[in-house]
Protein backbone atom coordinates (compact mmCIF):
# COMPACT_ATOMS: atom_id res chain seq x y z
CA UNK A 1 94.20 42.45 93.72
CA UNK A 2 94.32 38.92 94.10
CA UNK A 3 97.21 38.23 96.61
CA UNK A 4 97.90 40.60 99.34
CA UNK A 5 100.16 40.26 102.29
CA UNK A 6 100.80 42.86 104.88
CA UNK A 7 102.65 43.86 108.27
CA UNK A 8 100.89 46.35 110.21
CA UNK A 9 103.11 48.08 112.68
CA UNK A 10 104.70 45.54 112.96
CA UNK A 11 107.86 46.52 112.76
CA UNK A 12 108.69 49.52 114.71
CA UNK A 13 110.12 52.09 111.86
CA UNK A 14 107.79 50.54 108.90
CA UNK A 15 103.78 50.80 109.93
CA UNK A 16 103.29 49.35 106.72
CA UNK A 17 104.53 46.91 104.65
CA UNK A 18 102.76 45.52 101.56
CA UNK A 19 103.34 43.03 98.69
CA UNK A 20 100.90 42.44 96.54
CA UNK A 21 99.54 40.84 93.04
CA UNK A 22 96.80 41.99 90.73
CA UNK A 23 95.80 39.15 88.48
CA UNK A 24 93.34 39.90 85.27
CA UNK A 25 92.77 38.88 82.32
CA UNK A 26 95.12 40.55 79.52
CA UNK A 27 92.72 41.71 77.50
CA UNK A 28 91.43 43.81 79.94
CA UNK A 29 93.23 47.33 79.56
CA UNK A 30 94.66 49.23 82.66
CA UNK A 31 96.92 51.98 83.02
CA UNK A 32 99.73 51.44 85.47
CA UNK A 33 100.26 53.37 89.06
CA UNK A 34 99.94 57.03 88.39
CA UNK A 35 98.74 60.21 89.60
CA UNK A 36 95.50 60.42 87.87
CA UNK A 37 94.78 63.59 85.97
CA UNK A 38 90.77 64.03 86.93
CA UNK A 39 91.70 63.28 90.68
CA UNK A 40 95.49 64.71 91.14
CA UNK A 41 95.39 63.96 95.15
CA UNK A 42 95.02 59.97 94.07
CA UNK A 43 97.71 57.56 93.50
CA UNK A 44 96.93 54.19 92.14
CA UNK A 45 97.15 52.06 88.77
CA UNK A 46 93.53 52.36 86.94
CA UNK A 47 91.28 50.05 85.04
CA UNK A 48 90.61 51.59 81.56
CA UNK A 49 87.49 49.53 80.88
CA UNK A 50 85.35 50.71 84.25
CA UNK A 51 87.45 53.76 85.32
CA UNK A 52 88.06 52.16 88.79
CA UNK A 53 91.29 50.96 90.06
CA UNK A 54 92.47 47.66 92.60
CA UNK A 55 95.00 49.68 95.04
CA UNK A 56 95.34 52.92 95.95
CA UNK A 57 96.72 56.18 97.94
CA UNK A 58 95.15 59.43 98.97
CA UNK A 59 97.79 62.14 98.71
CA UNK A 60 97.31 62.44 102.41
CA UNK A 61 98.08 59.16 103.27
CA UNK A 62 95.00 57.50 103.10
CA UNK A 63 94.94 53.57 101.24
CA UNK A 64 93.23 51.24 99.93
CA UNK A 65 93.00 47.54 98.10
CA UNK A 66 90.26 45.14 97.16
CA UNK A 67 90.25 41.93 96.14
CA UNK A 68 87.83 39.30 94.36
CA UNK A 69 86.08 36.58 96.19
CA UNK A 70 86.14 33.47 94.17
CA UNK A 71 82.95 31.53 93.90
CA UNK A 72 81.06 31.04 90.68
CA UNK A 73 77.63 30.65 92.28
CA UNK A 74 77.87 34.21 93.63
CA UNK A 75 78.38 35.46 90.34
CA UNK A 76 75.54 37.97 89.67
CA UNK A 77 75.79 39.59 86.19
CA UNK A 78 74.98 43.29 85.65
CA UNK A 79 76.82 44.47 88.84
CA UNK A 80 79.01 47.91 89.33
CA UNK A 81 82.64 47.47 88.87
CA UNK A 82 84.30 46.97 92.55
CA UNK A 83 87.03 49.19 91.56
CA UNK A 84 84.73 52.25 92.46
CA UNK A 85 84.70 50.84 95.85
CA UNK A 86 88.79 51.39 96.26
CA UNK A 87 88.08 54.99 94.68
CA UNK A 88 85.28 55.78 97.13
CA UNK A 89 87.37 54.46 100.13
CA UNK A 90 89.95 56.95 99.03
CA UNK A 91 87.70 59.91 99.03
CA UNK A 92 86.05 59.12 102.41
CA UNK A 93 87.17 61.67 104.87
CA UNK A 94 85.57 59.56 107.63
CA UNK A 95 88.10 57.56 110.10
CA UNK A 96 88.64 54.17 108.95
CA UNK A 97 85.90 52.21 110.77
CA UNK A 98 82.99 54.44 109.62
CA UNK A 99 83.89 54.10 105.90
CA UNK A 100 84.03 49.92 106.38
CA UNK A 101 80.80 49.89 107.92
CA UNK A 102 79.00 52.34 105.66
CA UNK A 103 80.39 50.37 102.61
CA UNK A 104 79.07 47.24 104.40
CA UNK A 105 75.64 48.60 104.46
CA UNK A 106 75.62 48.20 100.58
CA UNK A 107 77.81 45.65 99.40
CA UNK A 108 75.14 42.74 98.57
CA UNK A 109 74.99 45.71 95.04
CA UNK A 110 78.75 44.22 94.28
CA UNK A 111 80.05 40.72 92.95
CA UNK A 112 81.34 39.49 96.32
CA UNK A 113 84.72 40.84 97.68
CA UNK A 114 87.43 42.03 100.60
CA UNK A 115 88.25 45.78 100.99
CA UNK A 116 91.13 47.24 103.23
CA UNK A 117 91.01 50.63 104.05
CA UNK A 118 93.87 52.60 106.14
CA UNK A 119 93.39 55.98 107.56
CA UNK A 120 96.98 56.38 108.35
CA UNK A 121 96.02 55.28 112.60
CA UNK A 122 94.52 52.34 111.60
CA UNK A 123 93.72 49.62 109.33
CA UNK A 124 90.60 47.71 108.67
CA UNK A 125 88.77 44.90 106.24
CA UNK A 126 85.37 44.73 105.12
CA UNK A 127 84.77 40.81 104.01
CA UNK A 128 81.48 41.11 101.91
CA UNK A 129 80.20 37.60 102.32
CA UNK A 130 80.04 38.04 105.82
CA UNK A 131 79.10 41.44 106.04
CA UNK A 132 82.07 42.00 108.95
CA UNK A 133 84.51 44.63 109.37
CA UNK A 134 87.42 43.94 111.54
CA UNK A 135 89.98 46.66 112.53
CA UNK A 136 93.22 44.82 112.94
CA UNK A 137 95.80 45.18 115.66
CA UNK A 138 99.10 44.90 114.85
CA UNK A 139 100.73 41.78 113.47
CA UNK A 140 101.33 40.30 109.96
CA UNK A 141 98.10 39.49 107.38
CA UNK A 142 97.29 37.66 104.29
CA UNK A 143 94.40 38.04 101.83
CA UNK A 144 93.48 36.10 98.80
CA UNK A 145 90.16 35.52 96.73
CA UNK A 146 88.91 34.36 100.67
CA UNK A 147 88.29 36.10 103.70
CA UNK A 148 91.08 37.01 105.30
CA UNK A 149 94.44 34.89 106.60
CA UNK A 150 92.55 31.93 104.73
CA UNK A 151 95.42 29.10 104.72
CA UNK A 152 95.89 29.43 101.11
CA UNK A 153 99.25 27.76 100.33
CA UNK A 154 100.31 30.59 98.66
CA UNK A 155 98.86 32.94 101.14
CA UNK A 156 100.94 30.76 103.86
CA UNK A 157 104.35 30.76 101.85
CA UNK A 158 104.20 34.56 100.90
CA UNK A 159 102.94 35.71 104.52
CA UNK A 160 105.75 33.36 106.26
CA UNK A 161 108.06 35.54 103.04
CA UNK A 162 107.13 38.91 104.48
CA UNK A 163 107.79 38.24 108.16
CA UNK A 164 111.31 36.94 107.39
CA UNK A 165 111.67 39.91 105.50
CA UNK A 166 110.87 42.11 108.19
CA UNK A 167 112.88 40.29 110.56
CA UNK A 168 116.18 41.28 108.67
CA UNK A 169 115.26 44.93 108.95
CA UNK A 170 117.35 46.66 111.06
CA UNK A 171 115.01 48.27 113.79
CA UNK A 172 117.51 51.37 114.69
CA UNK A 173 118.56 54.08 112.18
CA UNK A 174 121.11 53.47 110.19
CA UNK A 175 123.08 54.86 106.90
CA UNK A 176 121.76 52.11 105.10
CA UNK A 177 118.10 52.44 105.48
CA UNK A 178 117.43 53.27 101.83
CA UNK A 179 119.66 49.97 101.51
CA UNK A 180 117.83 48.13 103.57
CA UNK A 181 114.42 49.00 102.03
CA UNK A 182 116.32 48.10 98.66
CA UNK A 183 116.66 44.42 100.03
CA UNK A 184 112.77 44.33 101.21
CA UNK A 185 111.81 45.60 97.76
CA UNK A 186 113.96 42.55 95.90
CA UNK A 187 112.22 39.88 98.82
CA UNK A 188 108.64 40.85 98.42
CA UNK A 189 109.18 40.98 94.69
CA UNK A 190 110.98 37.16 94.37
CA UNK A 191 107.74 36.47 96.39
CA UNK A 192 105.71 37.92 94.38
CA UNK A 193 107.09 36.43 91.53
CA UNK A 194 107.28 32.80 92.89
CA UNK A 195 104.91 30.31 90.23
CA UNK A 196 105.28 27.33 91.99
CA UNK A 197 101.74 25.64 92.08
CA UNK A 198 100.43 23.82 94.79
CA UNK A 199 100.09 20.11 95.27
CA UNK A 200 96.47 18.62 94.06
CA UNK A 201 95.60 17.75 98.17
CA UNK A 202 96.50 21.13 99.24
CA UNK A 203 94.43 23.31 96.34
CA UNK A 204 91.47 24.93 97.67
CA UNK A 205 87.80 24.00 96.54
CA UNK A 206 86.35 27.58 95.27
CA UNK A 207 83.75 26.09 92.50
CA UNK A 208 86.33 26.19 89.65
CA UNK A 209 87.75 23.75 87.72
CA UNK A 210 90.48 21.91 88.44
CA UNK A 211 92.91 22.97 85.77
CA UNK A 212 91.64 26.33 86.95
CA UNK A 213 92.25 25.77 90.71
CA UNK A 214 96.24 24.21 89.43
CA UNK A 215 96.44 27.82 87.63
CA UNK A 216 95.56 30.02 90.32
CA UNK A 217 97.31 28.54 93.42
CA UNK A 218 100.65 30.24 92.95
CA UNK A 219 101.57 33.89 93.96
CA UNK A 220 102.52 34.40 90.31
CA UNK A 221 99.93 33.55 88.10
CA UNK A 222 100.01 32.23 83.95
CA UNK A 223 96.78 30.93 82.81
CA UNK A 224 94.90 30.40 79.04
CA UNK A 225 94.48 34.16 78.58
CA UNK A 226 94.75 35.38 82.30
CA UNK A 227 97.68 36.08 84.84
CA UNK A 228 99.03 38.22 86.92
CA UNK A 229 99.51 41.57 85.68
CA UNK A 230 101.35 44.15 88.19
CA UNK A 231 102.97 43.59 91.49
CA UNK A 232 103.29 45.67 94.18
CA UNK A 233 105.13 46.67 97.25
CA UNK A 234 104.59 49.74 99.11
CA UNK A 235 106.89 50.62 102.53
CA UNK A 236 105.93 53.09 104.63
CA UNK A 237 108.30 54.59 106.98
CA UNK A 238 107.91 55.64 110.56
CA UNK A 239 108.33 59.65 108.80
CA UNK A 240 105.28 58.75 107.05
CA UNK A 241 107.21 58.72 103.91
CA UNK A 242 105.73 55.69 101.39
CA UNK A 243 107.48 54.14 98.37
CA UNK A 244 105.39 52.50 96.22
CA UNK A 245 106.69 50.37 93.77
CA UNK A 246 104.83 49.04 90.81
CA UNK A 247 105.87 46.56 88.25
CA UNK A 248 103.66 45.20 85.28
CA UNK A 249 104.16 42.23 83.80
CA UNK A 250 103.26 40.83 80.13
CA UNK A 251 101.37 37.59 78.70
CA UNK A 252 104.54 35.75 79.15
CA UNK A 253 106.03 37.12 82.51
CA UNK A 254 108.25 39.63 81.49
CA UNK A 255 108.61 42.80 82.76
CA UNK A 256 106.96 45.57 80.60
CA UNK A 257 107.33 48.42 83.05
CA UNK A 258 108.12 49.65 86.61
CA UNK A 259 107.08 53.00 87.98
CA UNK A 260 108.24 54.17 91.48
CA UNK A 261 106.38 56.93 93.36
CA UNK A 262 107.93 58.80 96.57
CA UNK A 263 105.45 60.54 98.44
CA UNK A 264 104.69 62.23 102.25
CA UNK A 265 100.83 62.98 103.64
CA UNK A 266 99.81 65.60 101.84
CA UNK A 267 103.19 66.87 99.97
CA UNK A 268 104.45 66.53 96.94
CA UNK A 269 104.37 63.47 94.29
C-alpha cells in the first residue's frame, strides 16, 4: 500500500475502519482480493511476480498492511519482497506486539518500510527506519511512504475525509446500518479516488524528482507507467463482522473490477 488511513475504535460500533490505496507499477501482475487456494484461511489481493501480497486478513480476524518507504538512497538491490512480511504477520499466532517486535529484529534484510498488524484487541506499527513499534490507542491514523501520521497533504486531506465520515455514522442500531455502511463505502472511495496534486511548497522532499514528487502527492495516483492500482476499504463491525471491499483500477483510471468479501473470525468466506 501506499496510502492508508484508519480509525481504530474509534467509533463505538466500527473498531475498524480502513481506506486505503495500493500504487504499482502496471506492469507488475497481481491478482485481486481473494481467498488464496495454497492458504484458504487468508484473505488478501496477491502479487503474482513474488507471491506476497500488500493487505491482508486471517480467517480469524487477524490483519495486516505494509507500505513502502520512499527514499532512493535506501534502495538496496537484491532484497526479499516485503510482501512476505504481510503474509508472515498473518500466520503469526503471537499477540500483536510480539510479532512487531520479532519482525523488527530483522527488518534491516528488507528495502525500508511500515507494517500494521491487528490481532483483533489491538493494533500496532512497525516503522523500519526507526526500528520502533508503537501499539496505538484509539483515535484516527494516517500512513504514507513515511512513518506514520507524516503531514503528507494527502495524508492530511484523506485522514480529515475519514473522521467526517465517521462522524455521520449513526452510533446506535438502526435499520439502516447496512445503509449507513453503504454511505462510508461511497466516502472513503471518492477519497480514495481524489487526484488532486499538491501545490509545489507543500510537496514533500523524499529524494525523487520533482515531476515524480507532482505525481505521487495525490491519494489517486497516474504516473508514466505507474499508478494506483486497487483501493480499499474494509469496516469492521462491533459483531466482528468485516466487509472488505476491493476495487482495481486500470492504466487510465477506470474501474476493471470490484470484489466484495463478507466474513466473521473464523467462519465462513
Amino acid at each position: 500500500m501506499c496510502l492508508v488511513v484508519f480509525a481504530w475504535r474509534a467509533h463505538p460500533r466500527y473498531p475498524l475502519v480502513l481506506a486505503a490505496n495500493r500504487d504499482e507499477f502496471f506492469s507488475r501482475p497481481a491478482a485481486p482480493a481473494h481467498w488464496w487456494t495454497d492458504a484458504p484461511h487468508l484473505l488478501a489481493g496477491r502479487d503474482l511476480e513474488a507471491g506476497g501480497t500488500w493487505m491482508g486478513f486471517n480467517r480469524n480476524g487477524r490483519f495486516a498492511a505494509l507500505t513502502n518507504y520512499r527514499d532512493p538512497s535506501r534502495h538496496v538491490s537484491g532484497t526479499p519482497s516485503r510482501g512476505a512480511l504481510v503474509r508472515d504477520a498473518l500466520e503469526d499466532t503471537r499477540d500483536a506486539a510480539a510479532c512487531l517486535h520479532d519482525l523488527a529484529a530483522w527488518a534491516d534484510a528488507y528495502a525500508a518500510f511500515n507494517l500494521l498488524v491487528c490481532d483483533g484487541e489491538h493494533l500496532g506499527v512497525l516503522e523500519s527506519t526507526t526500528g520502533t513499534v508503537r501499539m496505538l490507542s484509539p483515535g484516527v491514523y494516517g500512513l504514507s511512504n513515511h512513518l506514520l501520521d507524516t503531514p503528507w497533504p494527502k495524508l492530511l486531506k484523506a485522514r480529515a475525509g475519514l473522521e467526517q465520515a465517521l462522524a455521520a455514522l449513526p452510533t446506535a442500531d438502526s435499520a439502516d446500518r447496512l445503509a449507513g455502511e453503504d454511505v462510508l463505502l461511497t466516502s472513503l472511495l471518492e477519497l480514495m479516488r481524489d487526484p488532486t496534486p499538491a501545490s509545489d511548497p507543500h510537496l514533500p522532499e523524499t529524494g525523487v524528482s520533482l515531476d515524480w514528487e507532482r505525481w505521487l502527492s495525490p491519494a489517486f495516483i497516474r504516473a508514466p507507467g505507474y499508478g494506483t492500482r486497487c483501493s480499499s476499504v474494509v469496516i469492521c463491525d462491533d459483531t466482528a463482522h468485516t466487509r472488505f471491499v476491493e476495487w482495481t483500477w486500470d492504466a487510465h483510471g477506470d474501474l476493471h473490477n470490484r470484489v466484495e468479501h463478507r466474513f466473521r473470525p473464523s467462519g465462513g468466506a
